[in-house]
N, C-alpha and C. Protein backbone atom coordinates (compact mmCIF):
# COMPACT_ATOMS: atom_id res chain seq x y z
N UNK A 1 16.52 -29.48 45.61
CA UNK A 1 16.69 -28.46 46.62
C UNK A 1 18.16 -28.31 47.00
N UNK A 2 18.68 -29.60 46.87
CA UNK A 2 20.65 -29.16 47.63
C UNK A 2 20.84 -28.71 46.33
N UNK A 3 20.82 -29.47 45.45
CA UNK A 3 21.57 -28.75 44.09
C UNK A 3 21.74 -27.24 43.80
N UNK A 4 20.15 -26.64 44.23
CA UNK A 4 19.81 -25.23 44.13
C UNK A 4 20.42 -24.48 45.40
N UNK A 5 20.93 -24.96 46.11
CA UNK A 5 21.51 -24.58 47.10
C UNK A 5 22.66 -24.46 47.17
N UNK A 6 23.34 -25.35 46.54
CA UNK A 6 24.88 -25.65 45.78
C UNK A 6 25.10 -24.28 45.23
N UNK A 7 24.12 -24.53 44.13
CA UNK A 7 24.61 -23.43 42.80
C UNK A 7 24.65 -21.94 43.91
N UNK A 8 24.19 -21.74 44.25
CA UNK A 8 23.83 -20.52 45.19
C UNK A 8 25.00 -20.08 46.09
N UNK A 9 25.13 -21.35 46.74
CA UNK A 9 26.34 -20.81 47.73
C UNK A 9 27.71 -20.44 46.75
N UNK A 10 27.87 -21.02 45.31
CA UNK A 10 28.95 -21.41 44.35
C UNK A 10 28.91 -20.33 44.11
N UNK A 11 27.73 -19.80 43.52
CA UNK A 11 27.72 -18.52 42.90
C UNK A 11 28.36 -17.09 44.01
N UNK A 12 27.49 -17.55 45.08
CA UNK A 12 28.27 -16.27 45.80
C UNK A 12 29.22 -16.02 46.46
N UNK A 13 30.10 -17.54 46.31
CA UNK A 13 31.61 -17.27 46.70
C UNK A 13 32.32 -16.82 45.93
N UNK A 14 32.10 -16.99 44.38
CA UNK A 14 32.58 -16.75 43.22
C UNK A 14 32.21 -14.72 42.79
N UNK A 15 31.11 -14.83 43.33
CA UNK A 15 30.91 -13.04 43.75
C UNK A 15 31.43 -12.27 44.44
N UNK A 16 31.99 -12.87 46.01
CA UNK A 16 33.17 -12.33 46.49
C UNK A 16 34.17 -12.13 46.24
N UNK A 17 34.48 -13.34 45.21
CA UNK A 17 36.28 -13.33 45.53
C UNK A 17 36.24 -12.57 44.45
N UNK A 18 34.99 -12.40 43.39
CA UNK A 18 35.90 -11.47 42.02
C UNK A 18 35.69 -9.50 42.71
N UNK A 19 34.71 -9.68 43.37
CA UNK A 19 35.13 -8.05 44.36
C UNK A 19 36.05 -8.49 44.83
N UNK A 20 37.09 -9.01 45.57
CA UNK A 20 37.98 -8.93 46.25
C UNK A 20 39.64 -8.94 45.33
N UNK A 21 38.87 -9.50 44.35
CA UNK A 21 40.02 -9.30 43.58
C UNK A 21 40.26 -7.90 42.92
N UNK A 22 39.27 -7.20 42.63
CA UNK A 22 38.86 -5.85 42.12
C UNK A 22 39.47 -5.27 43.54
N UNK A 23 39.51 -5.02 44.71
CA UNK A 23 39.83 -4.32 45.59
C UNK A 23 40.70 -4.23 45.20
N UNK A 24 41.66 -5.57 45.17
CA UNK A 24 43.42 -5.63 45.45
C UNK A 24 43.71 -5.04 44.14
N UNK A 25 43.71 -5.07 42.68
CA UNK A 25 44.16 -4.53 41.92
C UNK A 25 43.71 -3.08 41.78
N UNK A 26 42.50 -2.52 42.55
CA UNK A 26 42.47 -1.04 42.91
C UNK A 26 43.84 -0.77 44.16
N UNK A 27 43.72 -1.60 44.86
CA UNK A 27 44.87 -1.29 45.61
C UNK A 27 46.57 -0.98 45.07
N UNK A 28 46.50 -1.98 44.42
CA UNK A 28 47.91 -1.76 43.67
C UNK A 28 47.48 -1.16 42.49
N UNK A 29 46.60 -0.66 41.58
CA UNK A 29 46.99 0.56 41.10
C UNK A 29 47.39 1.79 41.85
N UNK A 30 46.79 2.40 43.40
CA UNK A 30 47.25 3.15 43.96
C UNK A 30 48.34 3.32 44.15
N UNK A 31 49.15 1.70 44.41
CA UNK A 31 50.61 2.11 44.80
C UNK A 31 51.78 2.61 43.44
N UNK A 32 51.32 1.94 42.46
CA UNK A 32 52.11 2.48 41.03
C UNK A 32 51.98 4.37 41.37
N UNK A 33 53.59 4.22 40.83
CA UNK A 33 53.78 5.36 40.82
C UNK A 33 54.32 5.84 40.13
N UNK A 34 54.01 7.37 39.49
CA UNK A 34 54.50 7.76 38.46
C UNK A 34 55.93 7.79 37.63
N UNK A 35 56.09 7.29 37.13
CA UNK A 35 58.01 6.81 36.73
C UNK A 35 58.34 7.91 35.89
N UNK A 36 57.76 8.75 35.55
CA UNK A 36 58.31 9.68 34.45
C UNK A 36 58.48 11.25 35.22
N UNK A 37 58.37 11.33 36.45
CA UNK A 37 58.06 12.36 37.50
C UNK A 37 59.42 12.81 37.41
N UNK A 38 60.23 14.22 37.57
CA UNK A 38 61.35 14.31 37.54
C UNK A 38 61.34 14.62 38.73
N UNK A 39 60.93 14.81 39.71
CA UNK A 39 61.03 15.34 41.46
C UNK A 39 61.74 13.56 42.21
N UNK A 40 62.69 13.73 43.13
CA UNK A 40 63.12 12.78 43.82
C UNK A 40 62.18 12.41 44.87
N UNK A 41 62.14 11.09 44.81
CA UNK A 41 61.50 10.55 45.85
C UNK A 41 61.97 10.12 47.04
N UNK A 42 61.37 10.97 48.68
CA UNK A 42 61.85 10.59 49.90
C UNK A 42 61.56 9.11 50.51
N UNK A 43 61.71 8.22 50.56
CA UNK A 43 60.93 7.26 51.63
C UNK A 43 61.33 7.61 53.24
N UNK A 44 61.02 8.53 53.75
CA UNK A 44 61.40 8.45 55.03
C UNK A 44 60.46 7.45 56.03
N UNK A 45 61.20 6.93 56.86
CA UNK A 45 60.71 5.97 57.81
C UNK A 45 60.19 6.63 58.60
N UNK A 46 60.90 8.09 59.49
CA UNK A 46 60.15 8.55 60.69
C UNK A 46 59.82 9.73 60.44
N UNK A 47 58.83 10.22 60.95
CA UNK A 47 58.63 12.38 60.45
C UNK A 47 59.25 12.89 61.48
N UNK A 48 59.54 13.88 60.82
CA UNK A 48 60.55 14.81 60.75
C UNK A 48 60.57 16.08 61.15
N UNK A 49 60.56 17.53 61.24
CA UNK A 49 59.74 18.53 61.51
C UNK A 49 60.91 19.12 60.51
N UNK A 50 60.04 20.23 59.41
CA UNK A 50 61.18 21.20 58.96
C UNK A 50 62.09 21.65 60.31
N UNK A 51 63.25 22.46 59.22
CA UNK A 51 64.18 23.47 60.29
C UNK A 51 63.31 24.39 60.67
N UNK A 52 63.75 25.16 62.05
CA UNK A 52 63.46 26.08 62.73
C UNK A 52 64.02 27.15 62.27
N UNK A 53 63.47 28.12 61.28
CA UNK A 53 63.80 29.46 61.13
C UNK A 53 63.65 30.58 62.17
N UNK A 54 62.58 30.27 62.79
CA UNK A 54 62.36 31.45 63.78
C UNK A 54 61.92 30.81 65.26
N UNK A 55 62.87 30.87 66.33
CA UNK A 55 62.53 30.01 67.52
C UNK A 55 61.62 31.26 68.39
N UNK A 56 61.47 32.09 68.45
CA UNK A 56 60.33 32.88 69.41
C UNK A 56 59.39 31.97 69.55
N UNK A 57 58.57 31.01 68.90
CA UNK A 57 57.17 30.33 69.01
C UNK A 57 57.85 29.12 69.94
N UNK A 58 59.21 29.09 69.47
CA UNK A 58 59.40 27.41 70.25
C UNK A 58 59.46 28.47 71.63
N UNK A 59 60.37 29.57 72.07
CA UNK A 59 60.41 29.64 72.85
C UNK A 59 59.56 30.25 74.07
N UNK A 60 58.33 30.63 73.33
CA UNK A 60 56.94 30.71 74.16
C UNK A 60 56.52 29.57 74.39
N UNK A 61 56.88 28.35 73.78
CA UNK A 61 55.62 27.40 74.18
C UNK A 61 56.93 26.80 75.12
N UNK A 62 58.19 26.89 75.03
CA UNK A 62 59.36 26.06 76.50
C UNK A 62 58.99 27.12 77.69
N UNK A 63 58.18 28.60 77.37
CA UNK A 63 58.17 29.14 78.17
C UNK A 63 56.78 28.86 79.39
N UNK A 64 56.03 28.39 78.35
CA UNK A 64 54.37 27.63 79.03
C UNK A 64 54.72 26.29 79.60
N UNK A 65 55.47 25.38 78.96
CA UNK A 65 55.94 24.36 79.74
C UNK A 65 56.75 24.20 80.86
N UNK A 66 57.31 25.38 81.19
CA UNK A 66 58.37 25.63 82.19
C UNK A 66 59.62 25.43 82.45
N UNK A 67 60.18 25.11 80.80
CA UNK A 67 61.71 24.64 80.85
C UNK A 67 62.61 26.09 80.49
N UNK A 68 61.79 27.28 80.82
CA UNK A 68 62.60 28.46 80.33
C UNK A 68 61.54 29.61 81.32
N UNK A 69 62.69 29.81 82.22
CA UNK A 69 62.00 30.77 83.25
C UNK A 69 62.32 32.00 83.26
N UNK A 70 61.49 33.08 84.08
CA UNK A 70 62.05 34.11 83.73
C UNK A 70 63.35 34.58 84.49
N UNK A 71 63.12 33.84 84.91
CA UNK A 71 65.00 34.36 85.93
C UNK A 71 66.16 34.19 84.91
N UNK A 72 65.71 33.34 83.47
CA UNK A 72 66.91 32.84 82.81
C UNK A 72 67.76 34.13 82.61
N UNK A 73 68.79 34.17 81.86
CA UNK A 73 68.83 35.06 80.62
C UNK A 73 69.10 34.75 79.49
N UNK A 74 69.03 35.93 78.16
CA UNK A 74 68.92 35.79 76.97
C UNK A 74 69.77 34.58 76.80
N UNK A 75 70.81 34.73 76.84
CA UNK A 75 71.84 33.29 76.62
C UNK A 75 71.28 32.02 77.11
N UNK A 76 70.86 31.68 78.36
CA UNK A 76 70.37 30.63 78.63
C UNK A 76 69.25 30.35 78.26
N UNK A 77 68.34 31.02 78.04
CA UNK A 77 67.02 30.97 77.24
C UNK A 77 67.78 30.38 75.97
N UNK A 78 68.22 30.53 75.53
CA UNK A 78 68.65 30.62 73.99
C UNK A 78 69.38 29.12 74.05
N UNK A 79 70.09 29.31 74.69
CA UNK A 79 71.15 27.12 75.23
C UNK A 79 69.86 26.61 75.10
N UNK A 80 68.96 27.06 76.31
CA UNK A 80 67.67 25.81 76.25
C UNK A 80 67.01 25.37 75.29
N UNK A 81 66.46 26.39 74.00
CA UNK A 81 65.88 26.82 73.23
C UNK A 81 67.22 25.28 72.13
N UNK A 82 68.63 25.61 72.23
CA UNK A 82 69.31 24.47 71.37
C UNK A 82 69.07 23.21 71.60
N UNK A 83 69.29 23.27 72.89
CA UNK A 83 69.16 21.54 73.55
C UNK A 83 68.11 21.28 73.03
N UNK A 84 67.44 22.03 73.28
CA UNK A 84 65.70 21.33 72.95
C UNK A 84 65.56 20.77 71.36
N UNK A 85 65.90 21.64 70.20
CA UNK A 85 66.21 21.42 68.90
C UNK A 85 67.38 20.23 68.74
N UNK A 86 68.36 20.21 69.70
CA UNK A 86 69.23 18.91 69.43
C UNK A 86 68.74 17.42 69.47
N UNK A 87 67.86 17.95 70.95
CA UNK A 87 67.12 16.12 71.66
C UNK A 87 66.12 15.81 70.30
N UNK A 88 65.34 16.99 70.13
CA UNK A 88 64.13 16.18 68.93
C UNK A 88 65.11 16.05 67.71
N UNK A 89 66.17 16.63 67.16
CA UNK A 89 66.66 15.75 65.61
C UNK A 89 67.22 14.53 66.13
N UNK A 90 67.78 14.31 67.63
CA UNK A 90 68.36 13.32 67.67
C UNK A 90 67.40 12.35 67.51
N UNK A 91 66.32 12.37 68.55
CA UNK A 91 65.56 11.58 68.49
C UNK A 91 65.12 10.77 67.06
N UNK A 92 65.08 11.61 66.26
CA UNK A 92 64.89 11.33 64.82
C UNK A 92 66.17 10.40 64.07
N UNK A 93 67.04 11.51 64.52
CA UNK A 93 68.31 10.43 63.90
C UNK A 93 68.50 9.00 64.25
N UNK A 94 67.78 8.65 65.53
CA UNK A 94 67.32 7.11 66.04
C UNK A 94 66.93 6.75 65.49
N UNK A 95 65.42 7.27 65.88
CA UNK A 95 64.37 6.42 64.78
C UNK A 95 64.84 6.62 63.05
N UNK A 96 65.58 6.63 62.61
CA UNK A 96 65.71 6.41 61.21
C UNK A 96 66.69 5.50 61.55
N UNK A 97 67.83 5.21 62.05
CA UNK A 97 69.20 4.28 62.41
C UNK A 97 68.36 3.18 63.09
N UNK A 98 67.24 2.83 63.70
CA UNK A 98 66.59 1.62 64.10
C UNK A 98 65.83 1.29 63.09
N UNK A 99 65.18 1.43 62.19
CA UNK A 99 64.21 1.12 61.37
C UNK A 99 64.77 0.67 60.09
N UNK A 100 65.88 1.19 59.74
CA UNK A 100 67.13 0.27 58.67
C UNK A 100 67.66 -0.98 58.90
């Protein structure tokens, strides 16, 4: 009865670990990556937001948040509308200069 009990527990540790070994080399096949790809590869640490081609959307939604009132004018709407685009790349330019 222990013997048969032995073999049993033997057997199904030996059943785990060879799934677990099958995970990890599914895992690291995922990470291989194609070496013959001619496109450059980014590693960026922090995301990013494309450039702003067209700020009207930023400046409806500074206008719902209340950092752009209507008393402004075009010009100051427009400063706010920069600052605002300066603080978030900066922010970014951090988080990439801390994470190196």
């Amino acid at each position: 009865m222990k013997v048969s009990l032995l073999v049993v527990i033997f057997l199904s540790i030996v059943f785990v670990s060879a799934c677990n070994s099958r995970s990890q080399e599914i895992d690291q096949q995922s990470i291989i990556t194609d070496s013959h790809s001619d496109l450059p590869r980014k590693h960026l640490l922090c995301s990013s937001t494309p450039p702003i081609l067209d700020t009207t959307k930023l400046k409806a939604n500074l206008k719902e948040r209340g950092l752009i009132t209507e008393q402004m004018t075009e010009a100051e709407a427009e400063q706010i509308v920069v600052e605002y685009i300066r603080k978030r790349q900066k922010a970014f330019q951090d988080c990439k200069k801390g994470s190196q």
